[in-house]
C-alpha atoms as a PDB file:
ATOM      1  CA  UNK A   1       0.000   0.000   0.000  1.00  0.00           C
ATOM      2  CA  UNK A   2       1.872   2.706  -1.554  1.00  0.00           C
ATOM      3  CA  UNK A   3      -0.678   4.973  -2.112  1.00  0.00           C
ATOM      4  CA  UNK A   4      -0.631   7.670   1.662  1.00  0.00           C
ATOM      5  CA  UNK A   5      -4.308   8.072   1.054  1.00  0.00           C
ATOM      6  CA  UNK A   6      -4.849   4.418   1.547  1.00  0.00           C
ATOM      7  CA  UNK A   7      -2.483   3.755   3.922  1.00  0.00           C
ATOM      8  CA  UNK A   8      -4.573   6.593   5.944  1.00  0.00           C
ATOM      9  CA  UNK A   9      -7.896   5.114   5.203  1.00  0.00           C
ATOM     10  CA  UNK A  10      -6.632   1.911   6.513  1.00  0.00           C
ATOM     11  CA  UNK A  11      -4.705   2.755   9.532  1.00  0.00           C
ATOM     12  CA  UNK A  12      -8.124   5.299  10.341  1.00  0.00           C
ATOM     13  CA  UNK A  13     -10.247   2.107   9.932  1.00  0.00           C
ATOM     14  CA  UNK A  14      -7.925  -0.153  11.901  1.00  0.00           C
ATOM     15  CA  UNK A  15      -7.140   2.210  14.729  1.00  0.00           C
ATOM     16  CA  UNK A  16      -9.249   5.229  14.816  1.00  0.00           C
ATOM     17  CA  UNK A  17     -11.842   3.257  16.926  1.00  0.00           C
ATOM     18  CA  UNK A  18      -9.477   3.347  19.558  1.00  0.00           C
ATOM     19  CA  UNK A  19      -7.979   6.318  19.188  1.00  0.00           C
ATOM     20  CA  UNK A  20     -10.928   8.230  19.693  1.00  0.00           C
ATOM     21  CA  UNK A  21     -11.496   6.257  22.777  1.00  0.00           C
ATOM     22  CA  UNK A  22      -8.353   7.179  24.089  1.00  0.00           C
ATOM     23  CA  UNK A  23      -8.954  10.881  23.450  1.00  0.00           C
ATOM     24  CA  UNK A  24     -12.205  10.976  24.610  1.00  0.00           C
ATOM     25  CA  UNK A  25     -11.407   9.345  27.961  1.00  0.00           C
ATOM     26  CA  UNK A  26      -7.583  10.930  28.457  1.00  0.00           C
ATOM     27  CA  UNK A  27      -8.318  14.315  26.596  1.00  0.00           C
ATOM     28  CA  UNK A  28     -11.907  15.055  27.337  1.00  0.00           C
ATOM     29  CA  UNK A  29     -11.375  18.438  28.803  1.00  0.00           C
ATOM     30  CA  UNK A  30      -9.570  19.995  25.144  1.00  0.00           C
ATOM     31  CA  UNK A  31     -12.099  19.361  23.093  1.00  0.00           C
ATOM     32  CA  UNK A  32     -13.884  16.903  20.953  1.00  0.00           C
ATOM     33  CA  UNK A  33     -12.539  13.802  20.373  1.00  0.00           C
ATOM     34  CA  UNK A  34     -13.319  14.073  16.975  1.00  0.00           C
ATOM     35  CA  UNK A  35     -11.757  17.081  15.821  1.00  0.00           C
ATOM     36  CA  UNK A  36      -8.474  15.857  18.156  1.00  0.00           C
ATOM     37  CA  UNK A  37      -8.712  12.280  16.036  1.00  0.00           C
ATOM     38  CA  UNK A  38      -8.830  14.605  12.849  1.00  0.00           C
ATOM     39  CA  UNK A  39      -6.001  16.817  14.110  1.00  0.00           C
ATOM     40  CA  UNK A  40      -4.160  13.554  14.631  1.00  0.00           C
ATOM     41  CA  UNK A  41      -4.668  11.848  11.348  1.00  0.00           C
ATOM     42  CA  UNK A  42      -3.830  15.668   9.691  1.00  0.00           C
ATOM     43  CA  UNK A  43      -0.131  15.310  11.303  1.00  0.00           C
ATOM     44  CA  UNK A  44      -0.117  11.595  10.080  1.00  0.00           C
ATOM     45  CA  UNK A  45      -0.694  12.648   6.434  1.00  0.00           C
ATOM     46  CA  UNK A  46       1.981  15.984   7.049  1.00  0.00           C
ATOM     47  CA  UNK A  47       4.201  13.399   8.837  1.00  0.00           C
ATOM     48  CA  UNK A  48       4.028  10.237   6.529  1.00  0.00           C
ATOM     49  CA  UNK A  49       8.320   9.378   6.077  1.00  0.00           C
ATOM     50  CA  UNK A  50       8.098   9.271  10.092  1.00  0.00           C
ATOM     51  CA  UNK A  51       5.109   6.839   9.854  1.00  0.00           C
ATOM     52  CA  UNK A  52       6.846   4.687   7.439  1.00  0.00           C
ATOM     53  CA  UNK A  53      10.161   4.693   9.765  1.00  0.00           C
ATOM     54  CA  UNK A  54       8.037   3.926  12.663  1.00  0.00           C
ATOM     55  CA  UNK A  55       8.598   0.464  14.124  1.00  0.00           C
ATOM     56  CA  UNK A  56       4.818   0.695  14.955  1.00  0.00           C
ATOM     57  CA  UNK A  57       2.339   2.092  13.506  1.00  0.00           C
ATOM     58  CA  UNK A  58      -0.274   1.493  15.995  1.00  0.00           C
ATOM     59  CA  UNK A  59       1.801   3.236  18.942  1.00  0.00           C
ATOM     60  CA  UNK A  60       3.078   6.469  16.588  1.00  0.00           C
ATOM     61  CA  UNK A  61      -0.682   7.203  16.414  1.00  0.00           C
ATOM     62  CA  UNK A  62      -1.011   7.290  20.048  1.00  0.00           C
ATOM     63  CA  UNK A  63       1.941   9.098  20.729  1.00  0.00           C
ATOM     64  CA  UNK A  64       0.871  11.772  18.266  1.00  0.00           C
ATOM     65  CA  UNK A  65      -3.354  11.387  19.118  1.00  0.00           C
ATOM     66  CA  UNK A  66      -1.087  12.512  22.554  1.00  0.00           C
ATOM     67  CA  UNK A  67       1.000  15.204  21.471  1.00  0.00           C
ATOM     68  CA  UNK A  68      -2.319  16.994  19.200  1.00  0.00           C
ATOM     69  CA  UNK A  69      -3.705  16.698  22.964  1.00  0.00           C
ATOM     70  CA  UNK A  70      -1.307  18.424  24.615  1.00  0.00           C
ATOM     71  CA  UNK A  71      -0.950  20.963  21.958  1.00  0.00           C
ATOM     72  CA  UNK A  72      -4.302  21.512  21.920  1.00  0.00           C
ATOM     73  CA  UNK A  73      -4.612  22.286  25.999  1.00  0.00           C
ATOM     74  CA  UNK A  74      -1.747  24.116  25.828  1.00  0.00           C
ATOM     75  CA  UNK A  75      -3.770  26.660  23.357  1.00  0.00           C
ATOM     76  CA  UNK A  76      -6.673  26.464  26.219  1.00  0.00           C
ATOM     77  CA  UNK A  77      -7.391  27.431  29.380  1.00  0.00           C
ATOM     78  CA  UNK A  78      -7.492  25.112  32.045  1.00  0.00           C
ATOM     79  CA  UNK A  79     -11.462  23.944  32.740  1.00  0.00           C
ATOM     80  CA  UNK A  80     -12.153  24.669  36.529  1.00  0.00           C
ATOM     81  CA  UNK A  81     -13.567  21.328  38.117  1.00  0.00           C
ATOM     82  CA  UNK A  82     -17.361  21.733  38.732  1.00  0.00           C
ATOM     83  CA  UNK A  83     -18.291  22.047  42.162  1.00  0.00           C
ATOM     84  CA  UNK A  84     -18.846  18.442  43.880  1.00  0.00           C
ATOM     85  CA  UNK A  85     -22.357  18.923  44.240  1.00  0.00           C
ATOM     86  CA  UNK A  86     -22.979  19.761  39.811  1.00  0.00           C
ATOM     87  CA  UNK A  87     -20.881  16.482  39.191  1.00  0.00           C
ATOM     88  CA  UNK A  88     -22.356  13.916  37.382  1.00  0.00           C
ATOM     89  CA  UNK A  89     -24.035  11.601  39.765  1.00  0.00           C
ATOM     90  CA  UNK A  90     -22.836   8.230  39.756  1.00  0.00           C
ATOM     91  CA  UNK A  91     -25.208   5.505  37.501  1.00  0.00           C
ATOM     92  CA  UNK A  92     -27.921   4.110  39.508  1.00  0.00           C
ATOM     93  CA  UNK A  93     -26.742   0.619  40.503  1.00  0.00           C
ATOM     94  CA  UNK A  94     -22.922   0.694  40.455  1.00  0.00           C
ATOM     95  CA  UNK A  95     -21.287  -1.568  42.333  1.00  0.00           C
ATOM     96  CA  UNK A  96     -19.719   0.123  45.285  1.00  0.00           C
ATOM     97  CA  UNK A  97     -15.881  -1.565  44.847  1.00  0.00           C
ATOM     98  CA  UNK A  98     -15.933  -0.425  40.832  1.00  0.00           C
ATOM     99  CA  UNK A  99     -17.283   3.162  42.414  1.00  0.00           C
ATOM    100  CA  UNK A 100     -14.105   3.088  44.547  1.00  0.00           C
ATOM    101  CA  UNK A 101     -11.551   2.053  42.009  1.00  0.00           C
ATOM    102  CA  UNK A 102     -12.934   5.379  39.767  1.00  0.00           C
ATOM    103  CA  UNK A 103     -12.256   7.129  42.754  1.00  0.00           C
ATOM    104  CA  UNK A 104      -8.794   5.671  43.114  1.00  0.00           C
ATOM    105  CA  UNK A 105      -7.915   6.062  39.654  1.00  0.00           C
ATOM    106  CA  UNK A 106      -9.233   9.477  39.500  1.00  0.00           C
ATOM    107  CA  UNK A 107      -6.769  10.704  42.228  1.00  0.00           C
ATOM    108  CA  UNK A 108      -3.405   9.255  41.140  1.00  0.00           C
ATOM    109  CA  UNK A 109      -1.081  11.391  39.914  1.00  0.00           C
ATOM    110  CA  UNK A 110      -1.314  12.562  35.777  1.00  0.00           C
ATOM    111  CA  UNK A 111       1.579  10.406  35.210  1.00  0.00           C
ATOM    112  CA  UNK A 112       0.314   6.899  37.194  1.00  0.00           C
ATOM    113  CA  UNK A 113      -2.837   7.587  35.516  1.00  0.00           C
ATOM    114  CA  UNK A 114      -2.272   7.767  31.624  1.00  0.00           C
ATOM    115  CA  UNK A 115       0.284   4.764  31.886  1.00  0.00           C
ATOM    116  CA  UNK A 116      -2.990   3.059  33.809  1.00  0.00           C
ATOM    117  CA  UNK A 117      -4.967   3.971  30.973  1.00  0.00           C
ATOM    118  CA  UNK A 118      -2.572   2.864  27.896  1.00  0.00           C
ATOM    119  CA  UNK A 119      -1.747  -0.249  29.130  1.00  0.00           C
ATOM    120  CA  UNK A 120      -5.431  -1.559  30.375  1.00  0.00           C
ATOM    121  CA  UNK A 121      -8.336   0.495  27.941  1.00  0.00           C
ATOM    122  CA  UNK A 122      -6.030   0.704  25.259  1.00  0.00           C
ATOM    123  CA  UNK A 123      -4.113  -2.632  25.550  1.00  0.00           C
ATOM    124  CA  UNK A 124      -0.837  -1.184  24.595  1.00  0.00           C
ATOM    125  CA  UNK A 125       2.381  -3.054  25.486  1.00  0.00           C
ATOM    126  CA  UNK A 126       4.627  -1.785  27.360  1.00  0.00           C
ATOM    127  CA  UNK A 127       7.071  -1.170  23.870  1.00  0.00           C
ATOM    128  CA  UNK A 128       4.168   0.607  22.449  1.00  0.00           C
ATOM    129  CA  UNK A 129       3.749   3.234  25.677  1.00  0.00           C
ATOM    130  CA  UNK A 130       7.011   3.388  25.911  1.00  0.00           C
ATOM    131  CA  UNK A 131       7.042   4.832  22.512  1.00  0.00           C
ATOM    132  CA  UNK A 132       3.909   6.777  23.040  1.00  0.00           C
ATOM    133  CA  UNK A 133       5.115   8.535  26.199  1.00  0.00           C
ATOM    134  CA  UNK A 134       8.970   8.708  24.824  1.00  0.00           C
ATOM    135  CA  UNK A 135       9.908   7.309  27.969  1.00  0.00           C
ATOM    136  CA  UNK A 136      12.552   4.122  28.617  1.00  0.00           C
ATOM    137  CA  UNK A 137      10.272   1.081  29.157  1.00  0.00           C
ATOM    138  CA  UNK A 138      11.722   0.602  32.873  1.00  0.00           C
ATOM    139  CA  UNK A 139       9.957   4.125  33.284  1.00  0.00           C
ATOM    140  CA  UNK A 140       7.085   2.625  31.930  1.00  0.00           C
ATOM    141  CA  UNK A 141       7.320  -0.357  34.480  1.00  0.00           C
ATOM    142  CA  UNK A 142       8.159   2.402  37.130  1.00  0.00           C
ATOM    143  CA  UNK A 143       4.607   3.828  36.693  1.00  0.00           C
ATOM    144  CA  UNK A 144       2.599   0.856  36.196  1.00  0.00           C
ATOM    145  CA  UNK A 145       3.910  -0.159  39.185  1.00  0.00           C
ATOM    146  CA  UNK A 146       3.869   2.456  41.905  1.00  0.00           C
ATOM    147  CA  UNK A 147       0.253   3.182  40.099  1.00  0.00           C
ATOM    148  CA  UNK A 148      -1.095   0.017  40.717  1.00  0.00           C
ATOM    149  CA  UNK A 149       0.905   0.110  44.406  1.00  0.00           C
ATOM    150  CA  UNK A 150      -0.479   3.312  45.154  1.00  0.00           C
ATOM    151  CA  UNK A 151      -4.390   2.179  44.021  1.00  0.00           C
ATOM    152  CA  UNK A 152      -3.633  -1.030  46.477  1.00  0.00           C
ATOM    153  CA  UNK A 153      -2.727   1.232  49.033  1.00  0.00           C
ATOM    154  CA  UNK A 154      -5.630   3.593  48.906  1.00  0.00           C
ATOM    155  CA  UNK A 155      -8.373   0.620  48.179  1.00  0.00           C
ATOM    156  CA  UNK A 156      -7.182  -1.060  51.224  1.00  0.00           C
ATOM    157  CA  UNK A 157      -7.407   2.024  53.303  1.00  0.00           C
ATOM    158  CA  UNK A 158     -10.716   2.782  51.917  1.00  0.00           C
ATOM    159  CA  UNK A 159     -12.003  -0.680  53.156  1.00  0.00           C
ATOM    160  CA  UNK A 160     -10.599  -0.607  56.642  1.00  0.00           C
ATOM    161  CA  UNK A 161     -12.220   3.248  56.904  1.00  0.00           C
ATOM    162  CA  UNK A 162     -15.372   2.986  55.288  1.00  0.00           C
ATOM    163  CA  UNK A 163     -17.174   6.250  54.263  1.00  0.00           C
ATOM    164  CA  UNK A 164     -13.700   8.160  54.350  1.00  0.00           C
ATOM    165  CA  UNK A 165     -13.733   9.403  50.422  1.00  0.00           C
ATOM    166  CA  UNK A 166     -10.870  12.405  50.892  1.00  0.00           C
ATOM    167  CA  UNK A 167      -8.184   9.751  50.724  1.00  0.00           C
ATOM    168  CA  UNK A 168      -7.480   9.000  53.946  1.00  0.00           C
ATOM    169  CA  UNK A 169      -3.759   8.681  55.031  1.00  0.00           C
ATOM    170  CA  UNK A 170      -2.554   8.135  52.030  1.00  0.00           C
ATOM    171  CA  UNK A 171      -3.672  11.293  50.061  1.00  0.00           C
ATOM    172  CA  UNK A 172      -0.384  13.493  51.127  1.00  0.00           C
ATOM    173  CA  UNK A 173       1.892  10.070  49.568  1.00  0.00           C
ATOM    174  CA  UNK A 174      -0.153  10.012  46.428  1.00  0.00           C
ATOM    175  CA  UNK A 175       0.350  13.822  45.300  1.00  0.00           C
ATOM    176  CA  UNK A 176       3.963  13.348  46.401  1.00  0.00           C
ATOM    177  CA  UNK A 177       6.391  13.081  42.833  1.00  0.00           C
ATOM    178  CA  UNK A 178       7.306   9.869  41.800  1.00  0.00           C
ATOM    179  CA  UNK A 179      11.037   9.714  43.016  1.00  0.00           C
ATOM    180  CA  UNK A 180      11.668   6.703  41.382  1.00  0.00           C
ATOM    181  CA  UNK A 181      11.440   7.926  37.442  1.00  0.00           C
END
């Protein structure tokens, strides 16, 4: 498939799916997913000789579905959180532990968080985040594992203090850096 319009139309049709998953779920608060998947297939098509050279495909969409992100927050202002009480209510029916593990999730650290996300919604490898994120893979191992340490930590709190949703002892740890990156 010589042809960079049909290389595009395939890659879109093979990936896009997920990519707009990805942005809609990581990037949410920049704009549409859409028009950040079309910003991100736009740089594909200006960037084709480094989508040819990359090793894979799959993971130089990310990593630039990331960078149109960035770019694109960078060019905004920050959102202000809504107050707790205008927050989406949580569905009717949710199982309390899945409830908890948003929570969790929700208050680990930007870094610990879009590792989290890469490797388990999007099923990258750790090669493929690696490359996304333009980090060493043991920096990639770093993350997934003082993320999941640090959800252990705060889950088990959470069920030895029930009702105690502000994070408990472990909140002051969790917004600490991650010393060992």
């Amino acid at each position: 498939m010589s042809d960079p319009t049909s290389l595009l139309e395939s890659l879109y049709r093979e990936h896009g799916p997920a990519l707009l998953g990805y942005l809609a779920r990581a990037h949410a608060e920049v704009g549409t997913a859409e028009d950040l998947l079309q910003d991100t297939f736009v740089q594909a098509l200006m960037h084709m000789d480094r989508l040819a050279r990359a090793v894979s495909p799959r993971a130089w969409l990310f990593a630039v579905a990331r960078n149109v992100a960035i770019s694109a927050l960078r060019r905004r202002r920050r959102p202000q959180p809504l107050p707790e009480q205008l927050a989406a209510p949580e569905p009717d029916g949710e199982d309390e532990r899945l409830a908890a593990m948003r929570r969790a999730i929700d208050r680990l650290p930007d870094v610990h968080r879009e590792v989290l996300g890469l490797r388990l919604a999007e099923k990258l490898s750790y090669t493929e985040i690696a490359e996304v994120l333009e980090v060493p893979i043991g920096t990639v191992r770093s993350r997934l594992h003082n993320a999941l340490s640090r959800l252990r930590e705060t889950l088990s709190a959470g069920a030895e203090q029930p009702g105690d949703e502000a994070g408990g002892p472990n909140t002051e740890r969790a917004e600490e850096g991650d010393h060992n990156e």
